[in-house]
N, C-alpha and C. Protein backbone atom coordinates (compact mmCIF):
# COMPACT_ATOMS: atom_id res chain seq x y z
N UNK A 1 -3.48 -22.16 2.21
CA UNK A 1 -4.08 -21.36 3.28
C UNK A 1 -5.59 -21.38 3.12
N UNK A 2 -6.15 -21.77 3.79
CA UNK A 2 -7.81 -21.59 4.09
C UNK A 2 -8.16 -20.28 4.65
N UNK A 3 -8.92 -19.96 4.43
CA UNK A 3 -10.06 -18.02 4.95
C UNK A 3 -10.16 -18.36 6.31
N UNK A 4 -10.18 -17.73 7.16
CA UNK A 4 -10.58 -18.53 8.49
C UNK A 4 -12.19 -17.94 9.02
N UNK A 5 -12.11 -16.83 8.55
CA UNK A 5 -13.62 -15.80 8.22
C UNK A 5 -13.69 -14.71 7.17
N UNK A 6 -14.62 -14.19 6.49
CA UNK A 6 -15.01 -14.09 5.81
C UNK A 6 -15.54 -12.38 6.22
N UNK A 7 -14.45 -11.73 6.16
CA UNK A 7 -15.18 -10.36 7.50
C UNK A 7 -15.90 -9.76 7.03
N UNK A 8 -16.09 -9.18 5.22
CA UNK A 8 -17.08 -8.63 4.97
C UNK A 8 -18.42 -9.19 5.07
N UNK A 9 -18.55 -10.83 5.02
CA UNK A 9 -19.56 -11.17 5.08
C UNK A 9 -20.27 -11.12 6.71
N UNK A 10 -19.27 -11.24 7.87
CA UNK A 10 -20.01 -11.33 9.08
C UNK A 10 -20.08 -9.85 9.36
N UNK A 11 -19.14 -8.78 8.70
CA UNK A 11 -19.42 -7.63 8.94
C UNK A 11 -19.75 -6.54 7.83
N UNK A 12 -20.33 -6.45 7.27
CA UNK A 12 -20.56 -5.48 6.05
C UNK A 12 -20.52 -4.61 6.50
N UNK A 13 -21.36 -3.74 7.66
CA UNK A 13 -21.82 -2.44 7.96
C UNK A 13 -20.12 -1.61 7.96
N UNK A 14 -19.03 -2.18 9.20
CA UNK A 14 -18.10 -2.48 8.89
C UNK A 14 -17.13 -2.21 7.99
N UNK A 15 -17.21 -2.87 7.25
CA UNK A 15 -16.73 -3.10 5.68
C UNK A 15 -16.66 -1.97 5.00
N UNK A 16 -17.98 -1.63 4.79
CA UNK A 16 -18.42 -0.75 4.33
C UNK A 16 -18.17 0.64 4.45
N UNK A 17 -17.44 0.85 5.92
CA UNK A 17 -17.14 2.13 6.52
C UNK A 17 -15.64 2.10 5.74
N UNK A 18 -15.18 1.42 6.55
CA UNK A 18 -13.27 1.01 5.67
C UNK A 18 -13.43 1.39 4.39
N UNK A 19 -14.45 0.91 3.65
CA UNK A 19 -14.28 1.44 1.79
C UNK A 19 -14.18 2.65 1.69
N UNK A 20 -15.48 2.50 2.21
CA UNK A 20 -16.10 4.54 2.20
C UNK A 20 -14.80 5.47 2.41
N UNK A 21 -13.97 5.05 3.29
CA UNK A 21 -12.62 6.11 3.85
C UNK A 21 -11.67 6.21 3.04
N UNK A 22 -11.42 4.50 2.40
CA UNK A 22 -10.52 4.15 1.71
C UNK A 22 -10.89 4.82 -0.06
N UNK A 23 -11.93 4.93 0.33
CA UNK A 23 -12.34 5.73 -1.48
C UNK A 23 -11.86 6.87 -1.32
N UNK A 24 -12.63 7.68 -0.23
CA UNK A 24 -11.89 8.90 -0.04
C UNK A 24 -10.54 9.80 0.12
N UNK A 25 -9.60 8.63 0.65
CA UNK A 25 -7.95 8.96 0.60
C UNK A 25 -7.69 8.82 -0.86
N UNK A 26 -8.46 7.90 -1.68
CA UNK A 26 -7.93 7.54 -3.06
C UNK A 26 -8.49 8.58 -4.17
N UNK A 27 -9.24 9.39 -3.91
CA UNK A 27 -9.69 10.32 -4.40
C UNK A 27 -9.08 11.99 -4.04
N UNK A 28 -8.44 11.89 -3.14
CA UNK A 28 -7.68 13.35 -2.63
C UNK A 28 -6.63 13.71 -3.25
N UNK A 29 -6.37 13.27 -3.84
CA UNK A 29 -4.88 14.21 -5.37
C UNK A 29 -3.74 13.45 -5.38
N UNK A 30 -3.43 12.33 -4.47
CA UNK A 30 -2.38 11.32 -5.11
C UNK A 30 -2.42 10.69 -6.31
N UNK A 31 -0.78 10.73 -6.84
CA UNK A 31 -1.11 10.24 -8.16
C UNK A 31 -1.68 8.73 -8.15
N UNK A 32 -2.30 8.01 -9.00
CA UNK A 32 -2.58 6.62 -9.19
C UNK A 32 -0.73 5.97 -8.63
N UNK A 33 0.09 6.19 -9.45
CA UNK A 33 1.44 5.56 -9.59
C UNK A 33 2.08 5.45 -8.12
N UNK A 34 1.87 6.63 -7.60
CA UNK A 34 2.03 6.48 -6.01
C UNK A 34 1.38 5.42 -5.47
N UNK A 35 0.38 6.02 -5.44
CA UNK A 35 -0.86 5.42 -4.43
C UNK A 35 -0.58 3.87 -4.39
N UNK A 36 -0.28 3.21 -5.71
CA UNK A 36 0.19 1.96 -6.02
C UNK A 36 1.55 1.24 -5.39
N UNK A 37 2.20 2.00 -5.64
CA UNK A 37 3.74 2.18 -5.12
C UNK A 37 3.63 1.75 -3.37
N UNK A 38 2.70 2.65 -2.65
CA UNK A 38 2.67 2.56 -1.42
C UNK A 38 2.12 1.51 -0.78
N UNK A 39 1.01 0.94 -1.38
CA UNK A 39 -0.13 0.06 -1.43
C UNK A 39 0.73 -1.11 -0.83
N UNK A 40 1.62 -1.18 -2.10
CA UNK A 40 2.00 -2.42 -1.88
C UNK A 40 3.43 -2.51 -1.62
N UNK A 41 4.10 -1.60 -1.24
CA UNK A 41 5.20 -1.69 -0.30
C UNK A 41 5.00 -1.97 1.07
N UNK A 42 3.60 -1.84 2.01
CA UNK A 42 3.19 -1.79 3.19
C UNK A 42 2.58 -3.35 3.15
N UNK A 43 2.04 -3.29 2.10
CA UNK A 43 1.56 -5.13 2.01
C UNK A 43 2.60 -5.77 1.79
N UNK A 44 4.02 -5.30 1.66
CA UNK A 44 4.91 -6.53 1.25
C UNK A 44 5.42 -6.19 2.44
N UNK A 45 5.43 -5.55 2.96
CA UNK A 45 5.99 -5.64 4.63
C UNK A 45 5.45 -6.31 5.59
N UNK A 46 3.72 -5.84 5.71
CA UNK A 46 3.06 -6.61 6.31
C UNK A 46 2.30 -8.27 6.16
N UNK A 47 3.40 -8.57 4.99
CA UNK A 47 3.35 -10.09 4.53
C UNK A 47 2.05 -10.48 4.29
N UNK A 48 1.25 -9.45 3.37
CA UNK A 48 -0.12 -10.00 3.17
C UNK A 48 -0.22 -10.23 1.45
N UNK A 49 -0.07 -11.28 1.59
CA UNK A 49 -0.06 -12.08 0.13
C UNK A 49 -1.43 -11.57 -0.93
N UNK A 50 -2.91 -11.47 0.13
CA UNK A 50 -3.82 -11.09 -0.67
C UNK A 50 -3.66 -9.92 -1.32
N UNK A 51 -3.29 -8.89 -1.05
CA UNK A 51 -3.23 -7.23 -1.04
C UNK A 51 -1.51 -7.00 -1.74
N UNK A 52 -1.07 -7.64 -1.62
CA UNK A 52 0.22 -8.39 -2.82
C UNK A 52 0.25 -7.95 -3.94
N UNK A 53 -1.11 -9.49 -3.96
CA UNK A 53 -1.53 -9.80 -5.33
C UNK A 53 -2.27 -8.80 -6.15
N UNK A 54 -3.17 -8.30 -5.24
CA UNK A 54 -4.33 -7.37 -5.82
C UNK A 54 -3.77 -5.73 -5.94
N UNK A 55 -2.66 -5.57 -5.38
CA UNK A 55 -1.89 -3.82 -6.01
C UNK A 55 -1.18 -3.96 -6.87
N UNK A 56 -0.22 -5.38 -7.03
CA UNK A 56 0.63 -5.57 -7.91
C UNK A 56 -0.15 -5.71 -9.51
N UNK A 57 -1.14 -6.36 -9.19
CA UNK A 57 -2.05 -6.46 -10.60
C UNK A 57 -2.81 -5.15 -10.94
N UNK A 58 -3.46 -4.69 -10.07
CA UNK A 58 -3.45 -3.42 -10.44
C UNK A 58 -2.81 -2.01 -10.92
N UNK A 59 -1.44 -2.17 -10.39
CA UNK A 59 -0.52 -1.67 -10.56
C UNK A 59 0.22 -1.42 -12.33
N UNK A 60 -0.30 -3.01 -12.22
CA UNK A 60 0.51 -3.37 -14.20
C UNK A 60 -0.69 -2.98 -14.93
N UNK A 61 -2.17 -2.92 -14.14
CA UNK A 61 -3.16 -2.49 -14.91
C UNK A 61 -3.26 -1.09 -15.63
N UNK A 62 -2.61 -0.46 -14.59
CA UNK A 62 -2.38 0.93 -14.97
C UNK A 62 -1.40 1.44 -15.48
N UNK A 63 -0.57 0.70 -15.76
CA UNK A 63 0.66 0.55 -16.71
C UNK A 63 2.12 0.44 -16.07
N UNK A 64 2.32 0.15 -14.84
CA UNK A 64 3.41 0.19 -14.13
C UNK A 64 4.52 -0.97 -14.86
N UNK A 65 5.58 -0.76 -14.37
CA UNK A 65 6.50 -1.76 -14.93
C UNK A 65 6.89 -2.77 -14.32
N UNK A 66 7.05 -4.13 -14.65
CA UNK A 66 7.17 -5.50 -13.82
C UNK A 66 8.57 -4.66 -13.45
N UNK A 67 9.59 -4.10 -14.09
CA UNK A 67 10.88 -3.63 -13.53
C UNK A 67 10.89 -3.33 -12.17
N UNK A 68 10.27 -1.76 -12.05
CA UNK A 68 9.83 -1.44 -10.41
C UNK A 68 9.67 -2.24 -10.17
N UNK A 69 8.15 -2.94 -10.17
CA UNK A 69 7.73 -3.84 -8.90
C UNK A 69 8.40 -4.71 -8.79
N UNK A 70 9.43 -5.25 -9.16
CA UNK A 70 10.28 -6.54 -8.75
C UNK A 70 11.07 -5.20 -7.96
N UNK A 71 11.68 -4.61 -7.88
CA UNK A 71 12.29 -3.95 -7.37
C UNK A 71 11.58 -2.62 -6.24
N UNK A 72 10.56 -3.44 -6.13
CA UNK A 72 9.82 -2.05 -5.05
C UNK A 72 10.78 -2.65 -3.66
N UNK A 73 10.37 -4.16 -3.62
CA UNK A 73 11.09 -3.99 -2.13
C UNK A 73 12.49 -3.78 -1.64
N UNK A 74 13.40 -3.44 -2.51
CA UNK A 74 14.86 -2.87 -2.67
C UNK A 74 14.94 -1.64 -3.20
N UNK A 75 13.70 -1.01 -3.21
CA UNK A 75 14.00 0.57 -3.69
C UNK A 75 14.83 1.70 -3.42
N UNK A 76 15.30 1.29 -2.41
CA UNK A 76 16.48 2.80 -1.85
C UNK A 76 18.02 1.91 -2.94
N UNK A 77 17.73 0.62 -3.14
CA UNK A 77 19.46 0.32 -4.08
C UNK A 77 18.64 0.40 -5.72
N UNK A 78 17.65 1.15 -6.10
CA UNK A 78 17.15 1.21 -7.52
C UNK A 78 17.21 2.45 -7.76
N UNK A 79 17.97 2.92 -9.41
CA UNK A 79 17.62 4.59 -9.47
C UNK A 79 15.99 4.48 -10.11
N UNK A 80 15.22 3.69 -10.52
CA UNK A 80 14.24 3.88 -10.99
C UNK A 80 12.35 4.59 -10.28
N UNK A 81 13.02 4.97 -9.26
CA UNK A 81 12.37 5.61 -8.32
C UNK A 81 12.81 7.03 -8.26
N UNK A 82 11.28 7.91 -8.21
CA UNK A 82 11.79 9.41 -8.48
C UNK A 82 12.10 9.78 -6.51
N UNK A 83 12.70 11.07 -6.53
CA UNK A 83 13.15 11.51 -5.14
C UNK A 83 11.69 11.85 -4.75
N UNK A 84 10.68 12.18 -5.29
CA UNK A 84 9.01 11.50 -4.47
C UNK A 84 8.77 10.52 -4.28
N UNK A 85 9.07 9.51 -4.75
CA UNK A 85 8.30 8.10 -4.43
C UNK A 85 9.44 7.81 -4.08
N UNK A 86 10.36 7.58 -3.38
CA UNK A 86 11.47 7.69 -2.31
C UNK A 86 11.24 8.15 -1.15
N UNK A 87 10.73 9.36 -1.09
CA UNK A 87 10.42 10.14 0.08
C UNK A 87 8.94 9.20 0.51
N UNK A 88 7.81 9.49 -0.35
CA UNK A 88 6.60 8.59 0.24
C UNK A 88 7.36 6.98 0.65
N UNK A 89 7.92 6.25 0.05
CA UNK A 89 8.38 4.96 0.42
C UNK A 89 8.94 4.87 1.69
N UNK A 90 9.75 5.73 2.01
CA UNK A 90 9.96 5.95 3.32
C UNK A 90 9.41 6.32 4.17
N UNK A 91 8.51 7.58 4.05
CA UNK A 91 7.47 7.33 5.10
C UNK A 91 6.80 5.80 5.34
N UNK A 92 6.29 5.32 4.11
CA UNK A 92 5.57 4.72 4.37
C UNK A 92 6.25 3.10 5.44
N UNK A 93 7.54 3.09 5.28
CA UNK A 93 8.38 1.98 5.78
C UNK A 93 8.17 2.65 7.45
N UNK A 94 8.26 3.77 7.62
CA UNK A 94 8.04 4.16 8.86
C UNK A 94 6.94 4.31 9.49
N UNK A 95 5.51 4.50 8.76
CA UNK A 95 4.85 4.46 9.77
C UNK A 95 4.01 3.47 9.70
N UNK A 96 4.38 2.58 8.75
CA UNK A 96 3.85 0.86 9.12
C UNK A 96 4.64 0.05 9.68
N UNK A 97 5.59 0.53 10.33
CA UNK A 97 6.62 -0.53 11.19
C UNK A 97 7.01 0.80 12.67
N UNK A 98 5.83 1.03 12.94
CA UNK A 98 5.87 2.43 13.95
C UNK A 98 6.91 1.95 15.37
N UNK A 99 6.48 0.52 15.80
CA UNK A 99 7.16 -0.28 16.99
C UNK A 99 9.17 0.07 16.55
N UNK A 100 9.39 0.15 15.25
CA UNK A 100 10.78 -0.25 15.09
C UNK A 100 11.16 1.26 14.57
N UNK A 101 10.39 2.01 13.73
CA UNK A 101 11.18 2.94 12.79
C UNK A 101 10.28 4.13 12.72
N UNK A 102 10.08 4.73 13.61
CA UNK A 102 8.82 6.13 14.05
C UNK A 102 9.37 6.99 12.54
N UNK A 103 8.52 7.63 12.25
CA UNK A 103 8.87 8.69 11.20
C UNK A 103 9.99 9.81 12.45
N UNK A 104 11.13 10.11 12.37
CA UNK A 104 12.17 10.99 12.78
C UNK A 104 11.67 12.30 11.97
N UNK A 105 12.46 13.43 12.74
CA UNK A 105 12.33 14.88 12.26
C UNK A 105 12.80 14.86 10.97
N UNK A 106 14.27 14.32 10.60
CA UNK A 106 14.81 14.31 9.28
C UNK A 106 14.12 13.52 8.11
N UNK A 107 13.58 12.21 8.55
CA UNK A 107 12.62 12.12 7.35
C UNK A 107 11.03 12.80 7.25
N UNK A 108 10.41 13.57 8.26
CA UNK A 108 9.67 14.11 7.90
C UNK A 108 10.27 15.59 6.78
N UNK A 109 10.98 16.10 7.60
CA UNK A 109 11.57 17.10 6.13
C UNK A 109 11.79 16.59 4.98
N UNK A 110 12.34 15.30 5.24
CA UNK A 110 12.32 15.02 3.84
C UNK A 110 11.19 14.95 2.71
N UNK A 111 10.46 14.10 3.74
CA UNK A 111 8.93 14.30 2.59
C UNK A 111 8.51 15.47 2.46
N UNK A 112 8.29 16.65 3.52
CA UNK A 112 7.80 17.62 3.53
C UNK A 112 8.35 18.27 2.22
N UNK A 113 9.67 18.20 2.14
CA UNK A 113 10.14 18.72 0.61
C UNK A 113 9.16 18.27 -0.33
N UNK A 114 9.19 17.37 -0.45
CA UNK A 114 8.01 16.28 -1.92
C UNK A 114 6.59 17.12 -1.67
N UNK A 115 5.86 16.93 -0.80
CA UNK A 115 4.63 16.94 -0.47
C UNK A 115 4.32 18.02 0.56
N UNK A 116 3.00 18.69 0.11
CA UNK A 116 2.51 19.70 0.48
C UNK A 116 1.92 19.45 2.15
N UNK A 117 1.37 19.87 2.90
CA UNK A 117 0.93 19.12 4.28
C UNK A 117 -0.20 18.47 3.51
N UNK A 118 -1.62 19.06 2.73
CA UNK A 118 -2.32 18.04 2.71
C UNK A 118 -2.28 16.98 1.94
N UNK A 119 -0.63 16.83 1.37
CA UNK A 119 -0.45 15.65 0.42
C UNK A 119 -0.19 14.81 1.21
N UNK A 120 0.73 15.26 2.31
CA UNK A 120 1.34 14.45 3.27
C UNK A 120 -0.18 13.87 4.13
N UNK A 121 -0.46 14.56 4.42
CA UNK A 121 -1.74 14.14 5.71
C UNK A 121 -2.60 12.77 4.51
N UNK A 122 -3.22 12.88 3.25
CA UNK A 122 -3.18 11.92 2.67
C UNK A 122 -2.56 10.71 2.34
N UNK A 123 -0.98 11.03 1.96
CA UNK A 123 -0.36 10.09 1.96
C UNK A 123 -0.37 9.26 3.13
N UNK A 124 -0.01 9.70 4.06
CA UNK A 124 -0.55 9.26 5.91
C UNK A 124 -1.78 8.10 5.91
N UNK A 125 -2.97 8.90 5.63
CA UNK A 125 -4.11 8.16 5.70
C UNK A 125 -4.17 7.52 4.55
N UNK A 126 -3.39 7.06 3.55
CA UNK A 126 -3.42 6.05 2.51
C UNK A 126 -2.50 4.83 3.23
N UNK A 127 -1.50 5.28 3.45
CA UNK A 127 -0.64 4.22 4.55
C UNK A 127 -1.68 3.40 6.12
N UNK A 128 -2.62 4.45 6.58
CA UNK A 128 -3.53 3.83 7.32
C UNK A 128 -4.18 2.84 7.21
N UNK A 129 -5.03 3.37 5.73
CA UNK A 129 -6.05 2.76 5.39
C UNK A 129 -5.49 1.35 5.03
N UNK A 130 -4.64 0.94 4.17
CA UNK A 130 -3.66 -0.06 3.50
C UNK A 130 -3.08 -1.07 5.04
N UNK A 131 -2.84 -0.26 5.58
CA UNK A 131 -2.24 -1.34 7.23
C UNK A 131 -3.54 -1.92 7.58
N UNK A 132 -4.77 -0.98 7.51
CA UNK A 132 -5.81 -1.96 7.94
C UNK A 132 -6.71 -2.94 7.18
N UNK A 133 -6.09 -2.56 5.76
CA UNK A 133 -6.69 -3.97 5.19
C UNK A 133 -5.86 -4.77 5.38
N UNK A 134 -4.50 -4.75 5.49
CA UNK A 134 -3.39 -5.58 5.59
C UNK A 134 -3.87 -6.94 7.22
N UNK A 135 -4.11 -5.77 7.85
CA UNK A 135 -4.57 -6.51 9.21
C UNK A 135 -5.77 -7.63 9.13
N UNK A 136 -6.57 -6.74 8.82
CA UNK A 136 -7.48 -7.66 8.40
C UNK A 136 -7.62 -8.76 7.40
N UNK A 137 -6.51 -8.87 6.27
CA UNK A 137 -6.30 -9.86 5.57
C UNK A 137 -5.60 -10.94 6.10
N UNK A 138 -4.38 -10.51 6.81
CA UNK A 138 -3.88 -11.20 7.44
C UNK A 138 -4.40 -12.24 8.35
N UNK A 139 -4.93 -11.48 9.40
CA UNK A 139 -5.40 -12.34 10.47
C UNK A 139 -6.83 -13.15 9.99
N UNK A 140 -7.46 -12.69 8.91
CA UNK A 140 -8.80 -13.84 9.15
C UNK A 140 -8.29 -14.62 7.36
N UNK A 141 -7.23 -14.89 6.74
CA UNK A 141 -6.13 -16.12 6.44
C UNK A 141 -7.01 -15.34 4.72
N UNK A 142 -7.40 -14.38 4.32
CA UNK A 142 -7.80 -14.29 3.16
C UNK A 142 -7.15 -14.68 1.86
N UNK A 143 -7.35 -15.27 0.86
CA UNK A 143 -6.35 -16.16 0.09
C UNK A 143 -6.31 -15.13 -1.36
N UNK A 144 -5.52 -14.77 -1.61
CA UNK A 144 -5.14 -14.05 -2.89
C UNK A 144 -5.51 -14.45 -4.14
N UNK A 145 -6.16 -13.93 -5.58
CA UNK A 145 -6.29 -14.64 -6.51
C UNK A 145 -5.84 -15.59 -7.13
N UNK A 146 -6.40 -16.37 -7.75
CA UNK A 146 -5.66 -17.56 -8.71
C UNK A 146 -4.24 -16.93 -9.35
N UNK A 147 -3.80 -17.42 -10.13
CA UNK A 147 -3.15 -17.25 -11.16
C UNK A 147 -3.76 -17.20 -12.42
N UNK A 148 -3.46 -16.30 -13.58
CA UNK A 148 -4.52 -16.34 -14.57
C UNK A 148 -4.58 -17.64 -15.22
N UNK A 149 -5.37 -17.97 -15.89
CA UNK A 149 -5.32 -19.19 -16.99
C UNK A 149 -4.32 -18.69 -18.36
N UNK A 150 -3.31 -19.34 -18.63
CA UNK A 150 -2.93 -19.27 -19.71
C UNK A 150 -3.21 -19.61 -21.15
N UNK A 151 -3.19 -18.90 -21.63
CA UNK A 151 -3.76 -19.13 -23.46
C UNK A 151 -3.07 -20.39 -23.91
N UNK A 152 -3.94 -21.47 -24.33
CA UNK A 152 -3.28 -22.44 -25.24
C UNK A 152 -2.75 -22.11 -26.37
């Protein structure tokens, strides 16, 4: 896959706004382990290989287990998921696939159990923010990191 543009570079100002927001949802009281969890359940939906690569590695950075993440995208048949990151996973399957699977009354109670409103209203705008890098990775062909070099 080739870049087809380069958006921070033709758009920084841009860019720059998306971070700024995206710092700010990541700073409002979700745990890291979530935040990760969600990241890249919405990027493996929205088939963006760059944003893949870059939660999944981050993810193990912070100590997550290759277990989960091989198993994030089959998480409702894994017990290794708590009944919170169940509840966020599901939102999040719902309101990044809004055309097919609207968040319903019954799974909003459901999360509402997990999460406080302004956890929820975060969690929300972490799922936002994540669809629109997704978009934007997607469409202008951004190419995901190497693979590391292995130790001789």
């Amino acid at each position: 896959m080739d870049p087809r543009i380069d958006h921070w570079a033709v758009s920084p100002e841009l860019m720059k706004g998306l971070m700024g927001f995206n710092i700010k949802v990541e700073q409002n009281g979700l745990e890291a382990s979530l935040r990760h969890l969600v990241k890249l359940r919405a990027s493996q939906i929205n088939g963006c290989a760059f944003c893949v690569e870059l939660h999944g590695r981050e993810a193990r950075g912070d100590g997550e287990s290759a277990e989960r993440l091989a198993l994030l995208s089959v998480w409702r048949e894994s017990y290794l998921f708590t009944p919170r990151e169940r509840a966020a996973l599901a939102w999040t399957e719902a309101v990044t696939t809004l055309d097919r699977d609207r968040p319903d009354d019954e799974l909003f109670k459901r999360v509402r159990g997990e999460f406080s409103e302004e956890e929820l209203v975060t969690l929300t705008a972490l799922i936002a923010v994540i669809n629109a890098w997704n978009r934007l990775a997607v469409s202008f062909g951004a190419v995901h990191a190497p693979p590391q070099e292995k130790a001789a």
